[in-house]
N, C-alpha and C. Protein backbone atom coordinates (compact mmCIF):
# COMPACT_ATOMS: atom_id res chain seq x y z
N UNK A 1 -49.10 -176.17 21.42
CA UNK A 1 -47.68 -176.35 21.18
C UNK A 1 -46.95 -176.20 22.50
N UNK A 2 -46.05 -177.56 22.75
CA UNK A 2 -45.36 -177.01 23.71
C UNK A 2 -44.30 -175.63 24.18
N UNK A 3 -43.35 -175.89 24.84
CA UNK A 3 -42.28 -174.86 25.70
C UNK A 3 -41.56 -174.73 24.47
N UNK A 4 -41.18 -173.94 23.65
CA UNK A 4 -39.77 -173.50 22.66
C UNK A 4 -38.65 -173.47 23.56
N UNK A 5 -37.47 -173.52 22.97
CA UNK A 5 -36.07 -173.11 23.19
C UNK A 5 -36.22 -171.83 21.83
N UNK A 6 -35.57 -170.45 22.84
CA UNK A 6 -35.24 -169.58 22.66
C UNK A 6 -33.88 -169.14 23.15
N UNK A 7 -33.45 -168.85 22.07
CA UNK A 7 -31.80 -168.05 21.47
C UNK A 7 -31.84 -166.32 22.29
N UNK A 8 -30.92 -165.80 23.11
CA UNK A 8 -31.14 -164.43 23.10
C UNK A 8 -29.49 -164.29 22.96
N UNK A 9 -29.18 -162.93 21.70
CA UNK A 9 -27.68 -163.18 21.65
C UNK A 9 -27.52 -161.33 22.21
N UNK A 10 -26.95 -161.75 23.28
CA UNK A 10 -26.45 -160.48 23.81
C UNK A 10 -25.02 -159.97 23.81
N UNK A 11 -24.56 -158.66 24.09
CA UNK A 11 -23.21 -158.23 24.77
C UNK A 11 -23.35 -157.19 25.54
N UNK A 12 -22.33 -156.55 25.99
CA UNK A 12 -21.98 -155.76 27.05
C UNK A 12 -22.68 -154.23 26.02
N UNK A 13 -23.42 -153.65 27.10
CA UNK A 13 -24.07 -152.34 26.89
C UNK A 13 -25.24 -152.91 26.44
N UNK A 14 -26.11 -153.81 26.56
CA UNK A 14 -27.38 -154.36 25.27
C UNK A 14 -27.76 -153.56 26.57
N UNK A 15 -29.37 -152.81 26.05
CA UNK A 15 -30.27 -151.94 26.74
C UNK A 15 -30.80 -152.82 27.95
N UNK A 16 -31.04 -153.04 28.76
CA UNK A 16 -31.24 -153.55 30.29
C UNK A 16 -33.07 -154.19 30.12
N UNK A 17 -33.69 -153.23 29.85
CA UNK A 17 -35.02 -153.39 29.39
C UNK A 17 -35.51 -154.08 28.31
N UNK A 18 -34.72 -154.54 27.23
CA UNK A 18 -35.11 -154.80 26.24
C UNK A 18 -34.32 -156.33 26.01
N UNK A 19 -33.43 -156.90 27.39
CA UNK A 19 -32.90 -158.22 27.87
C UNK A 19 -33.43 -158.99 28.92
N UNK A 20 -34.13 -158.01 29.70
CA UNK A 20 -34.43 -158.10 31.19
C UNK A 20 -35.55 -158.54 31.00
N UNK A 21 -36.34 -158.02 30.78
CA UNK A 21 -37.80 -158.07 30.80
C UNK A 21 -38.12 -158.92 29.51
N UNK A 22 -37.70 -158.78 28.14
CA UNK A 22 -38.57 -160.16 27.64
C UNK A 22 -37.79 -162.08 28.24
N UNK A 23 -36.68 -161.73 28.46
CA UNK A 23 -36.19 -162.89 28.79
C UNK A 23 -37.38 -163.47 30.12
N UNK A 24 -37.11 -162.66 31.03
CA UNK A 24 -38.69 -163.01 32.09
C UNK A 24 -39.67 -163.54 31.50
N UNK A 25 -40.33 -162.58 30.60
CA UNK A 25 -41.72 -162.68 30.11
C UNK A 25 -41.90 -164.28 29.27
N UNK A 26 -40.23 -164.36 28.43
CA UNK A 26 -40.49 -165.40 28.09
C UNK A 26 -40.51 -166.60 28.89
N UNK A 27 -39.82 -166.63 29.77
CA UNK A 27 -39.71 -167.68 30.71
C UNK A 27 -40.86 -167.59 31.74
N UNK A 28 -41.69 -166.86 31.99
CA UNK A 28 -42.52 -166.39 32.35
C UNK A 28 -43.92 -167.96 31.98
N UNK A 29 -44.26 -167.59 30.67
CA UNK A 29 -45.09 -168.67 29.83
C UNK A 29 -44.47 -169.91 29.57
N UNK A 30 -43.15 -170.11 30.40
CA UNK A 30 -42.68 -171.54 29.77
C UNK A 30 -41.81 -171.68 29.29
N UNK A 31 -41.38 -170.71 28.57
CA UNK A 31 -40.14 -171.56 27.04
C UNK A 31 -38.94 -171.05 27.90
N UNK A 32 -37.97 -172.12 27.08
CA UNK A 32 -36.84 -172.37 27.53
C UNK A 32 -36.03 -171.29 27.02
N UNK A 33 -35.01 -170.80 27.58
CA UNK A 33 -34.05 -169.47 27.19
C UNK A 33 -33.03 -169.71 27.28
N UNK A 34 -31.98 -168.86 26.62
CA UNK A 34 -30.48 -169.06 26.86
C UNK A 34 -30.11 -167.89 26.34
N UNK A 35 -29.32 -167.32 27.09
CA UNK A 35 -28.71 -166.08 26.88
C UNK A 35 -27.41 -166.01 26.79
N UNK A 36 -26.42 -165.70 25.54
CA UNK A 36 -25.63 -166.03 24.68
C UNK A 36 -24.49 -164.38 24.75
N UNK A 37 -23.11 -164.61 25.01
CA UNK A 37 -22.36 -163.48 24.52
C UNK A 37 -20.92 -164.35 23.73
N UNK A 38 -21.19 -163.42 22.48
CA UNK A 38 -19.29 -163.92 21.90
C UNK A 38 -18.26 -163.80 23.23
N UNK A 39 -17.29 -164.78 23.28
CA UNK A 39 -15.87 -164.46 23.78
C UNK A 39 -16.73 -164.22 25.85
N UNK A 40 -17.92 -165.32 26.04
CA UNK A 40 -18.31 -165.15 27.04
C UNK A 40 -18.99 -166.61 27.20
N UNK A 41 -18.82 -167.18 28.91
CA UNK A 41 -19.46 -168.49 28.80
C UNK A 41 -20.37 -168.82 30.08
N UNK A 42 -21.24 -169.37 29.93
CA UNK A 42 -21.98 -169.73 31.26
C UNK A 42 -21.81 -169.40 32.82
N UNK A 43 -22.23 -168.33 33.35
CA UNK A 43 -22.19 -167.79 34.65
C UNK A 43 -21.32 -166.32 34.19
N UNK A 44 -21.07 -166.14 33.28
CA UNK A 44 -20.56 -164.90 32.89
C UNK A 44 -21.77 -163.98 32.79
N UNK A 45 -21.41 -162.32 33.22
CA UNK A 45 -22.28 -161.52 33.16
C UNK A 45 -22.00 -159.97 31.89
N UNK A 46 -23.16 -159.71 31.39
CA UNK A 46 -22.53 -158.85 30.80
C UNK A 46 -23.49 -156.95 31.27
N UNK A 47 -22.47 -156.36 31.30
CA UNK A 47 -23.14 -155.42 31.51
C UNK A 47 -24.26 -154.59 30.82
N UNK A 48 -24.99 -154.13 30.78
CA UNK A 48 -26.23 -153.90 30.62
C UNK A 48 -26.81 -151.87 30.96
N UNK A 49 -26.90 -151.16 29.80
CA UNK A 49 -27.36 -150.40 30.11
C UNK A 49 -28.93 -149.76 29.62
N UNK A 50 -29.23 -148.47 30.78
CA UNK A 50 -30.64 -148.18 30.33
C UNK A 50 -30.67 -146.83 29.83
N UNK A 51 -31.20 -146.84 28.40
CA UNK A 51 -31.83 -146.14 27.82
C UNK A 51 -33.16 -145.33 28.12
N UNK A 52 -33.06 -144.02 28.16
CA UNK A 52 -34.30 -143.73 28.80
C UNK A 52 -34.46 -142.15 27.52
N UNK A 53 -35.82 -141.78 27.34
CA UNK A 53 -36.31 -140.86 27.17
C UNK A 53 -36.68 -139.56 27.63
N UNK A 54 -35.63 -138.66 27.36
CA UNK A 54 -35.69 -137.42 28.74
C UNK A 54 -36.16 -136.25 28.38
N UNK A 55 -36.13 -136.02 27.04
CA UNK A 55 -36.14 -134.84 26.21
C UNK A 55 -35.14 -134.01 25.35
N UNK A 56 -34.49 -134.95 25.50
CA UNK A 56 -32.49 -134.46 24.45
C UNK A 56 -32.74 -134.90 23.13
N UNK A 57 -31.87 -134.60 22.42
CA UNK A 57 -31.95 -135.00 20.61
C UNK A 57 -32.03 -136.61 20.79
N UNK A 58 -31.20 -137.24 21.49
CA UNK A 58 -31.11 -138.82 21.70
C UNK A 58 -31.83 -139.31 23.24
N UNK A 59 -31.54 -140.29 23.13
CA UNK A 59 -31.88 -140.87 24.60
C UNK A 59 -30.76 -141.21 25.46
N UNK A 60 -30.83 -140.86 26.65
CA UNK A 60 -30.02 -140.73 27.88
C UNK A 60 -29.85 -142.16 28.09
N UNK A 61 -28.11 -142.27 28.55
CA UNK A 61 -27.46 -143.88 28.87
C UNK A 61 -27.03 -143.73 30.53
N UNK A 62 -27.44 -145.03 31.37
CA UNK A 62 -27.02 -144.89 32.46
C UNK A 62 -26.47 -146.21 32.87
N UNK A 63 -26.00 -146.62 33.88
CA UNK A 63 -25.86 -147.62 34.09
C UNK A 63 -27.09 -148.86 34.69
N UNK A 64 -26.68 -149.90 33.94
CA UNK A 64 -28.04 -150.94 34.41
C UNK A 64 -27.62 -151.89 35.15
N UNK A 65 -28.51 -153.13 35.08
CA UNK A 65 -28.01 -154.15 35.93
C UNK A 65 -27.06 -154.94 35.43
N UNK A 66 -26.50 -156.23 35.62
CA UNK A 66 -25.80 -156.80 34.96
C UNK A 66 -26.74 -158.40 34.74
N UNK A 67 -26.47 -158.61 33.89
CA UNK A 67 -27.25 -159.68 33.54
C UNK A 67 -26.06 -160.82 32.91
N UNK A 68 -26.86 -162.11 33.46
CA UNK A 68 -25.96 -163.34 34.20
C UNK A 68 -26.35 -163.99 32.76
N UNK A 69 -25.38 -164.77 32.15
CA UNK A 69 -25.53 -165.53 30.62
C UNK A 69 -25.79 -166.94 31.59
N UNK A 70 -26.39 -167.87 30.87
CA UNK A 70 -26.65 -169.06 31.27
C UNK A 70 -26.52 -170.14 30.06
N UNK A 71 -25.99 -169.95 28.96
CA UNK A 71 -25.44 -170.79 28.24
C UNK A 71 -23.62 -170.35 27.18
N UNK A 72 -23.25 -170.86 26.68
CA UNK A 72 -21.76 -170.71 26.38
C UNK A 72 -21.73 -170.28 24.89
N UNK A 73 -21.70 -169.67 24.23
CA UNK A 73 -22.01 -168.87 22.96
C UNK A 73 -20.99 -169.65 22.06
N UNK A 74 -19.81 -170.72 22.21
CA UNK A 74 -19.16 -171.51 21.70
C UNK A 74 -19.97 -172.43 21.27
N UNK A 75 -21.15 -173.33 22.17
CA UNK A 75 -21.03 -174.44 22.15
C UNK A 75 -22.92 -173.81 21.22
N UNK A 76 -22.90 -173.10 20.76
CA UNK A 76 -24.50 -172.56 20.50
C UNK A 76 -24.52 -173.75 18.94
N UNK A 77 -25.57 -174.36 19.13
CA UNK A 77 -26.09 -175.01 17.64
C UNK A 77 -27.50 -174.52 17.47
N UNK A 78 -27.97 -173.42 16.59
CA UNK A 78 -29.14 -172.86 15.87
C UNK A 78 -29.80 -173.90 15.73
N UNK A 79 -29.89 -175.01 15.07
CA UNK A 79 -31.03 -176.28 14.68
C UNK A 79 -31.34 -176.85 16.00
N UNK A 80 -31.00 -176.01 17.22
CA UNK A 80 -31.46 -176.41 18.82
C UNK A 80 -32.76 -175.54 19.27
N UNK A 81 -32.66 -174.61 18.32
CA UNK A 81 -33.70 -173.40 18.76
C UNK A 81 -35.18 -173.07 18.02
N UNK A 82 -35.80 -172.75 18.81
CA UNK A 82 -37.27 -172.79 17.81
C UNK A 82 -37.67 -170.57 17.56
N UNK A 83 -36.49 -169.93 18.27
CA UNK A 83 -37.05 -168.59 17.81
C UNK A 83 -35.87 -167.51 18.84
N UNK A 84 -35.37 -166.90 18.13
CA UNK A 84 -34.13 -165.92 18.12
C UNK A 84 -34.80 -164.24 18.93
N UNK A 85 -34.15 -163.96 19.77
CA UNK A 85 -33.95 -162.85 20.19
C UNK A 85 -32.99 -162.10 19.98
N UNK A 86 -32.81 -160.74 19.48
CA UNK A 86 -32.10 -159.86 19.34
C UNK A 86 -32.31 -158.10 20.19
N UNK A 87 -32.20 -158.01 21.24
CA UNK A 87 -32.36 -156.95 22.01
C UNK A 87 -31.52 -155.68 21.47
N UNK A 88 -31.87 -154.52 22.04
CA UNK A 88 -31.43 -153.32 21.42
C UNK A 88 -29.87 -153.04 22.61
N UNK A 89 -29.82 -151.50 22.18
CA UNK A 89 -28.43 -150.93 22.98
C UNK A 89 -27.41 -150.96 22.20
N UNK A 90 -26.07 -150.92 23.34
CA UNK A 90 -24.91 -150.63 22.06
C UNK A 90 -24.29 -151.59 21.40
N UNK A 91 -24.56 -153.15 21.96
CA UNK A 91 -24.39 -154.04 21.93
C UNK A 91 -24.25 -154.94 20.25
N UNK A 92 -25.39 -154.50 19.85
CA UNK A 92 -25.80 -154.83 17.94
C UNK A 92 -24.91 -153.98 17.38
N UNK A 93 -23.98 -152.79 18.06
CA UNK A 93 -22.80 -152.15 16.95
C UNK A 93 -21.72 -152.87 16.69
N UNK A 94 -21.24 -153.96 18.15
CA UNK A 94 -20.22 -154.78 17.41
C UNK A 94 -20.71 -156.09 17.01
N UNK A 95 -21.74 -156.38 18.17
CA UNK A 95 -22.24 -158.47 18.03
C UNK A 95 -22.16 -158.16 16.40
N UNK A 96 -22.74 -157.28 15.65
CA UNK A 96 -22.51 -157.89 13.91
C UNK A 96 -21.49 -158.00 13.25
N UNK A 97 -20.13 -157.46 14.22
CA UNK A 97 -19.11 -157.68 13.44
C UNK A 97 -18.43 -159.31 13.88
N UNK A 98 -19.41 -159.80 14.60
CA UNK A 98 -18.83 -161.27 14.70
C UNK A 98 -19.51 -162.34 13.83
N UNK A 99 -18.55 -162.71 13.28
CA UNK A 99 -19.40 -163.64 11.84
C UNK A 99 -20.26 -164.93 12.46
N UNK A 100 -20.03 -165.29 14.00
CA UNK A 100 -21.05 -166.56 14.19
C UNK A 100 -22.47 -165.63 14.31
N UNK A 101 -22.18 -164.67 14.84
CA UNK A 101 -23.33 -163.94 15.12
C UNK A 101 -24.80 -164.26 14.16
N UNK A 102 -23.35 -163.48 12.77
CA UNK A 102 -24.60 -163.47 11.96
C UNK A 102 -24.81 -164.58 10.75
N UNK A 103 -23.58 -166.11 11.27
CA UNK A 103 -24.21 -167.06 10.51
C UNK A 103 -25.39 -167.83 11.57
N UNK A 104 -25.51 -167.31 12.80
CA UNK A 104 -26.69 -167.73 13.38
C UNK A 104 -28.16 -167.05 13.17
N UNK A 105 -27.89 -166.13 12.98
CA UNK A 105 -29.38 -164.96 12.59
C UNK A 105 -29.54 -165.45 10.84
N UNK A 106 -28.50 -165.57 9.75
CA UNK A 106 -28.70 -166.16 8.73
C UNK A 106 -29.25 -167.82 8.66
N UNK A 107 -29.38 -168.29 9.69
CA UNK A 107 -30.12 -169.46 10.15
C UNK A 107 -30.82 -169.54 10.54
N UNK A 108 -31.09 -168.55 11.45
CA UNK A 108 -32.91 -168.71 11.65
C UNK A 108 -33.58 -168.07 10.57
N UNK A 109 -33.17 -167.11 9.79
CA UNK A 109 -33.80 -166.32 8.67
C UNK A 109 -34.07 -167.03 7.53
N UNK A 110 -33.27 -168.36 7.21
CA UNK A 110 -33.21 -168.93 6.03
C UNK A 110 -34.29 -170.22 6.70
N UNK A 111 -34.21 -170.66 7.74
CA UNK A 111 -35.56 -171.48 8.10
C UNK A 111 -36.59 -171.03 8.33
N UNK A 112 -37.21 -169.75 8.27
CA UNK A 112 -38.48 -169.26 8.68
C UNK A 112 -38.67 -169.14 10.25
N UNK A 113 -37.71 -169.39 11.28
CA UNK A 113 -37.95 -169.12 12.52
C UNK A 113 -38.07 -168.06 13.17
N UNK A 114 -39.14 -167.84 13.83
CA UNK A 114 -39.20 -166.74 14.35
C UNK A 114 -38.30 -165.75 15.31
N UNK A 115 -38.02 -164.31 14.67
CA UNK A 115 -37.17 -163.82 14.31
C UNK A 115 -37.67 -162.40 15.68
N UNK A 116 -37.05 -161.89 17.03
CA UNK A 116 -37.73 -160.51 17.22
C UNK A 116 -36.27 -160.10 17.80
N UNK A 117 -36.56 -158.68 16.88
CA UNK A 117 -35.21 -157.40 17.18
C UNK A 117 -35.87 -156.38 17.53
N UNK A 118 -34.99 -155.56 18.63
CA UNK A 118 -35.83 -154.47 18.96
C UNK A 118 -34.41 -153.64 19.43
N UNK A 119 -35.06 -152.14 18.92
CA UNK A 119 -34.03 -150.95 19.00
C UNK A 119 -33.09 -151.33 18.28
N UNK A 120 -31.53 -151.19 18.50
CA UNK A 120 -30.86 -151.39 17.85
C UNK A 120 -30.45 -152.42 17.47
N UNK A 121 -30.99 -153.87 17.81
CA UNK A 121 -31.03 -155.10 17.05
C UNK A 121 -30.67 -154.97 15.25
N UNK A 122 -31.64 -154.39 14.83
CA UNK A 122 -31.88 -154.37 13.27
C UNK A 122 -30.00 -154.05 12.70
N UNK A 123 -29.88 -153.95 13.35
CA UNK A 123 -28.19 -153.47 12.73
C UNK A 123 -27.59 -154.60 12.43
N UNK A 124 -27.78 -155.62 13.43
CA UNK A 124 -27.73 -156.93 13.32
C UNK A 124 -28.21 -157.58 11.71
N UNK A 125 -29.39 -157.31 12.02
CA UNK A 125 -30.12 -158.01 10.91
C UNK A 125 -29.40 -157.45 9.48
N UNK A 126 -29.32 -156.59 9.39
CA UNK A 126 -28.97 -155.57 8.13
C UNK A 126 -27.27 -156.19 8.01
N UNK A 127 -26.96 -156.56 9.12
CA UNK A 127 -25.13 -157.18 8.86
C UNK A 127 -25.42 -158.37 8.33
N UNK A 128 -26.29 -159.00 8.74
CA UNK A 128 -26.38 -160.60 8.09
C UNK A 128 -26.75 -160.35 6.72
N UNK A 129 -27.54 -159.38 6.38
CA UNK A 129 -28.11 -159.67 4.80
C UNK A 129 -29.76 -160.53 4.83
N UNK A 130 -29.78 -160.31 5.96
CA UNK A 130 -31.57 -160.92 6.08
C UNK A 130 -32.98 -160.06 6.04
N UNK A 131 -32.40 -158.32 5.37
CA UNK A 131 -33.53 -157.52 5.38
C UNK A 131 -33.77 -157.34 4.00
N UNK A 132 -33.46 -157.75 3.02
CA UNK A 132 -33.75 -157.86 1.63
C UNK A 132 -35.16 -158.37 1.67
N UNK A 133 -35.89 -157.14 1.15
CA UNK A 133 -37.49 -157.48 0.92
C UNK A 133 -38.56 -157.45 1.93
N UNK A 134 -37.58 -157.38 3.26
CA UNK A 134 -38.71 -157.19 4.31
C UNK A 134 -38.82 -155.88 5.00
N UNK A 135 -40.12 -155.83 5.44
CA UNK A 135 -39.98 -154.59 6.50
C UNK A 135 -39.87 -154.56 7.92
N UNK A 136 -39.51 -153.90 8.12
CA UNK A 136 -38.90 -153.66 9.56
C UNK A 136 -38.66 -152.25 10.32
N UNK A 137 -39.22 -152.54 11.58
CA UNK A 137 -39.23 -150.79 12.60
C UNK A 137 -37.63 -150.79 13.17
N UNK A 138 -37.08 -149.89 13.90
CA UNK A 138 -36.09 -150.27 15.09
C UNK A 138 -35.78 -148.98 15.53
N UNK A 139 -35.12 -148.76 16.29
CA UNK A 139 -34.83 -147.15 16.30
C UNK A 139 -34.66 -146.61 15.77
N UNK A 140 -35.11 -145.34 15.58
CA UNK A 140 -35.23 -144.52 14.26
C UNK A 140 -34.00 -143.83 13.45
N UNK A 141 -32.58 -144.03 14.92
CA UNK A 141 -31.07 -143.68 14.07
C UNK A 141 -30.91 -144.74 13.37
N UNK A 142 -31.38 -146.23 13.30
CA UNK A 142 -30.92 -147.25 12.58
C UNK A 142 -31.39 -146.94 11.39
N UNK A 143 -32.34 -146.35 11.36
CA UNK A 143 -33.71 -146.67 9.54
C UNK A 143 -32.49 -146.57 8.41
N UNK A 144 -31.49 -146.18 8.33
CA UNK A 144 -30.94 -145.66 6.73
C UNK A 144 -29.65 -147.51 6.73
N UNK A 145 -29.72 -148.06 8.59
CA UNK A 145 -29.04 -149.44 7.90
C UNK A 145 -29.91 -150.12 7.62
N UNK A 146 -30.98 -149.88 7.89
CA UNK A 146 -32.39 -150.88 7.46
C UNK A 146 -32.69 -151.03 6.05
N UNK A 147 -32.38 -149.89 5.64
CA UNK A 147 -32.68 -149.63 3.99
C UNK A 147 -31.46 -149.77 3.55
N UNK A 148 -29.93 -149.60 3.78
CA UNK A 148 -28.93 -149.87 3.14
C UNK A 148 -28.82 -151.64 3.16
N UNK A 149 -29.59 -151.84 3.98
CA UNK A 149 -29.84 -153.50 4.01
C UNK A 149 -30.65 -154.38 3.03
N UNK A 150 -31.29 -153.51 2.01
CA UNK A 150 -32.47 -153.92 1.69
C UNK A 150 -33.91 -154.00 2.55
N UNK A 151 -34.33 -153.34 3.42
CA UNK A 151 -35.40 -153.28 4.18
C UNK A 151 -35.92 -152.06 3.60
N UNK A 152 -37.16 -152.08 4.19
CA UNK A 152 -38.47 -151.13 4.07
C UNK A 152 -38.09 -150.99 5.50
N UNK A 153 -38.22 -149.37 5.78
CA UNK A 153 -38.07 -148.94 7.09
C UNK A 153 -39.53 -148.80 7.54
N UNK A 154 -40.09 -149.17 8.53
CA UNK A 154 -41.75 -148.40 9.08
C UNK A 154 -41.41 -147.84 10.37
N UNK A 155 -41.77 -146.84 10.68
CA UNK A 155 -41.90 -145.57 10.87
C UNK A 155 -42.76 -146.21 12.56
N UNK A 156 -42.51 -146.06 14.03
CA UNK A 156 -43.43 -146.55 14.80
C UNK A 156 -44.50 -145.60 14.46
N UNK A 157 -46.13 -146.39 14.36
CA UNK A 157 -46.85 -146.11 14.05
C UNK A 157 -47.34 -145.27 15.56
N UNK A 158 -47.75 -145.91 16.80
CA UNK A 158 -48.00 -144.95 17.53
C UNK A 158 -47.14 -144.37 18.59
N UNK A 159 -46.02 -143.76 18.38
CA UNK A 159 -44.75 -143.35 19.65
C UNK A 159 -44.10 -144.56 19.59
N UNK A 160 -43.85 -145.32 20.42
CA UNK A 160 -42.22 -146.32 20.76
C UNK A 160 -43.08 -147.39 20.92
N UNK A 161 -44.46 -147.36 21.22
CA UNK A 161 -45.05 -148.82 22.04
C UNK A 161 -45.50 -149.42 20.52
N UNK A 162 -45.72 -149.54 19.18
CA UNK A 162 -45.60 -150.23 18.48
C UNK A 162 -44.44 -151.27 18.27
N UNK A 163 -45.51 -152.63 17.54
CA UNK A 163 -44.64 -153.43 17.06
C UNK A 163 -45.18 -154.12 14.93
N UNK A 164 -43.62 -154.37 14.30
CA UNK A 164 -44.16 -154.25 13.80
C UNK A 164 -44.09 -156.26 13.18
N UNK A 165 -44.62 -156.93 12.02
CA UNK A 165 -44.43 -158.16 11.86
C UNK A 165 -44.77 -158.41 10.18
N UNK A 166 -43.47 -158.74 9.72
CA UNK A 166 -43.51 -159.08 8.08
C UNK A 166 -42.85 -160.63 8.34
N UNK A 167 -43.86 -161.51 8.11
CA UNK A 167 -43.26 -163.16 7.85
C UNK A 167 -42.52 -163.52 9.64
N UNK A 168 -41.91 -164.14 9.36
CA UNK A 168 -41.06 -164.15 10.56
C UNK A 168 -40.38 -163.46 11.23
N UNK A 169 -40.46 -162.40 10.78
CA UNK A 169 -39.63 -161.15 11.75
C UNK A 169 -40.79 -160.15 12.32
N UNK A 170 -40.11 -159.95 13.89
CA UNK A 170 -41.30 -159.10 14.27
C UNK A 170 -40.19 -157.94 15.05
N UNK A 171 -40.44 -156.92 15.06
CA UNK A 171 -39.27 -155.90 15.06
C UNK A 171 -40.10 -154.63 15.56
N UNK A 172 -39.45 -154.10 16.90
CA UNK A 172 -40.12 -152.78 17.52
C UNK A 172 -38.97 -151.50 17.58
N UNK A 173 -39.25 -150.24 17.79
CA UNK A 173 -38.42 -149.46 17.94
C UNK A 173 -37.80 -149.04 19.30
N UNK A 174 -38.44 -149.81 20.51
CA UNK A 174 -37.84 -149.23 21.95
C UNK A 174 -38.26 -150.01 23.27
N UNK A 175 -37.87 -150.61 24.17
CA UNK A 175 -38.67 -150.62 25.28
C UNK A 175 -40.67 -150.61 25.86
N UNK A 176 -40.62 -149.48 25.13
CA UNK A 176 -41.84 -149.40 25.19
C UNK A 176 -42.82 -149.94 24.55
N UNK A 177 -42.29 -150.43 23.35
CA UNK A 177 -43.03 -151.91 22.62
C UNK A 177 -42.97 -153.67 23.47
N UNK A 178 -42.85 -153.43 24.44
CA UNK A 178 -42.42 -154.64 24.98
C UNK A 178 -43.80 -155.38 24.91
N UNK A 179 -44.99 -154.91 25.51
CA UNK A 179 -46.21 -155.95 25.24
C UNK A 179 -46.53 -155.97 23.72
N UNK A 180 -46.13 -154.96 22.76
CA UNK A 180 -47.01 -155.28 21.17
C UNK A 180 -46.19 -156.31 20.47
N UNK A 181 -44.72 -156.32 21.20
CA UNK A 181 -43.23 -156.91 20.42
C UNK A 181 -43.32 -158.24 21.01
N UNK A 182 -43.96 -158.30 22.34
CA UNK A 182 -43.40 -159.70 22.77
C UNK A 182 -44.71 -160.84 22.50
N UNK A 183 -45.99 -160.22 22.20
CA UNK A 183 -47.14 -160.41 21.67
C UNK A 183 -47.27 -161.29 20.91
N UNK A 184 -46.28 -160.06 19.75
CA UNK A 184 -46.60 -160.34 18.28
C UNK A 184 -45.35 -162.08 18.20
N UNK A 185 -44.54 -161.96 19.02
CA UNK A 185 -43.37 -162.95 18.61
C UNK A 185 -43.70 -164.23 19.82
N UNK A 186 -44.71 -163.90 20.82
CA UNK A 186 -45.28 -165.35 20.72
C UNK A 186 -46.10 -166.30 20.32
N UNK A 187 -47.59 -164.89 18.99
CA UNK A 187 -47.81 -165.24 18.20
C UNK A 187 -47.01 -166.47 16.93
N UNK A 188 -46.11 -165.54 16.93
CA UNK A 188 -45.39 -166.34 15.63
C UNK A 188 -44.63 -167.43 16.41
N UNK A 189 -44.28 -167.81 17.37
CA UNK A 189 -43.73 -169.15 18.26
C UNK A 189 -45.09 -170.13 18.25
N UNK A 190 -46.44 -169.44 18.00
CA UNK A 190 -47.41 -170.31 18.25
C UNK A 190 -47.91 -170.69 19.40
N UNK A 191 -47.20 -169.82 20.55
CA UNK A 191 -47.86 -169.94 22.18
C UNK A 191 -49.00 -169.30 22.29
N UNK A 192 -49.82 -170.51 22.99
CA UNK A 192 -51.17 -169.80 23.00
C UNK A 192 -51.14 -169.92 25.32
N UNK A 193 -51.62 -168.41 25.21
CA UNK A 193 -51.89 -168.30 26.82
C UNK A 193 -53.07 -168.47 27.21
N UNK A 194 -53.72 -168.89 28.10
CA UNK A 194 -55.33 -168.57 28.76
C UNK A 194 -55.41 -168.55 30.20
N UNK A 195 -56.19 -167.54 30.26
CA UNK A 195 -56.52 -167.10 31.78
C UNK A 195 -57.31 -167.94 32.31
């Protein structure tokens, strides 16, 4: 299968690591990317912070890089895209209160396209109404919108570097899932790599 076009819908505060690095990785193997903010357009940047693990009740916020959008979140048509990114941070607390947001995630969900949220993504998902019946990981303050969503919450099976995959959605709880998360969702794109 050839190069996909991939959707990444970001905003200001999305976790640095969890934008940065699969957007690479994906472009990395080929497929085409576009990185998307509401009320933001091509050469616009949005700020970006990092989440880190220190030993506090939560995880520590600092400042990250800024990361450069390369397509216009106006002009976005879903039936252009073959598989949706949703990155974590603070970003998924408002992107769901924007209704293109989530008549675009209700479009890839209702075509079977492959679907990956990680950290606080799932908040997203749970605003659209696309976790009815499925399961899904994400950070572990999200689990009660996961289930007020209709989702099955799972639990990361080993620390943060799990990922998890029901149908088209493949969904991790942190950063540290980045090889099981980005794996599992080029599995489901159908990219095959060889050394």
């Amino acid at each position: 299968m050839g190069a996909k076009k991939i959707l990444f819908i970001v905003g200001d505060f999305v976790e640095d690591y969890e934008v940065m690095v699969p957007f690479q990785m994906l472009l990395m193997v080929g497929h085409h990317c576009h990185a998307v903010c509401p009320d933001k357009t091509e050469g616009d940047f949005v700020a970006t912070a990092i989440h880190d693990f220190e030993g506090h009740q939560t995880y520590s916020e600092k400042p990250g890089h800024r990361f450069r959008l390369n397509a216009d979140f106006s002009k976005v048509d879903p039936n252009q895209y073959d598989g949706l990114v949703i990155p974590g941070g603070r970003a998924p607390e408002y992107l769901r209160l924007n209704a293109k947001v989530l008549e675009i995630v209700r479009h890839f969900a209702t075509q079977n396209k492959p679907i990956a949220a990680i950290c606080h993504g799932p908040q997203i998902l749970a605003a659209a109404g696309v976790l009815k019946n499925k399961s899904c990981s994400s950070y572990p303050a999200c689990c009660y919108e996961v289930t007020l969503g209709g989702g099955s919450y799972v639990e990361p099976s080993s620390g943060f570097d799990s990922a998890h995959v029901d149908g088209n959605l493949v969904t991790a709880p942190a950063w540290p899932a980045h090889p099981a998360w980005i794996a599992a969702f080029l599995k489901l794109l159908g990219t095959k790599i060889e050394l």
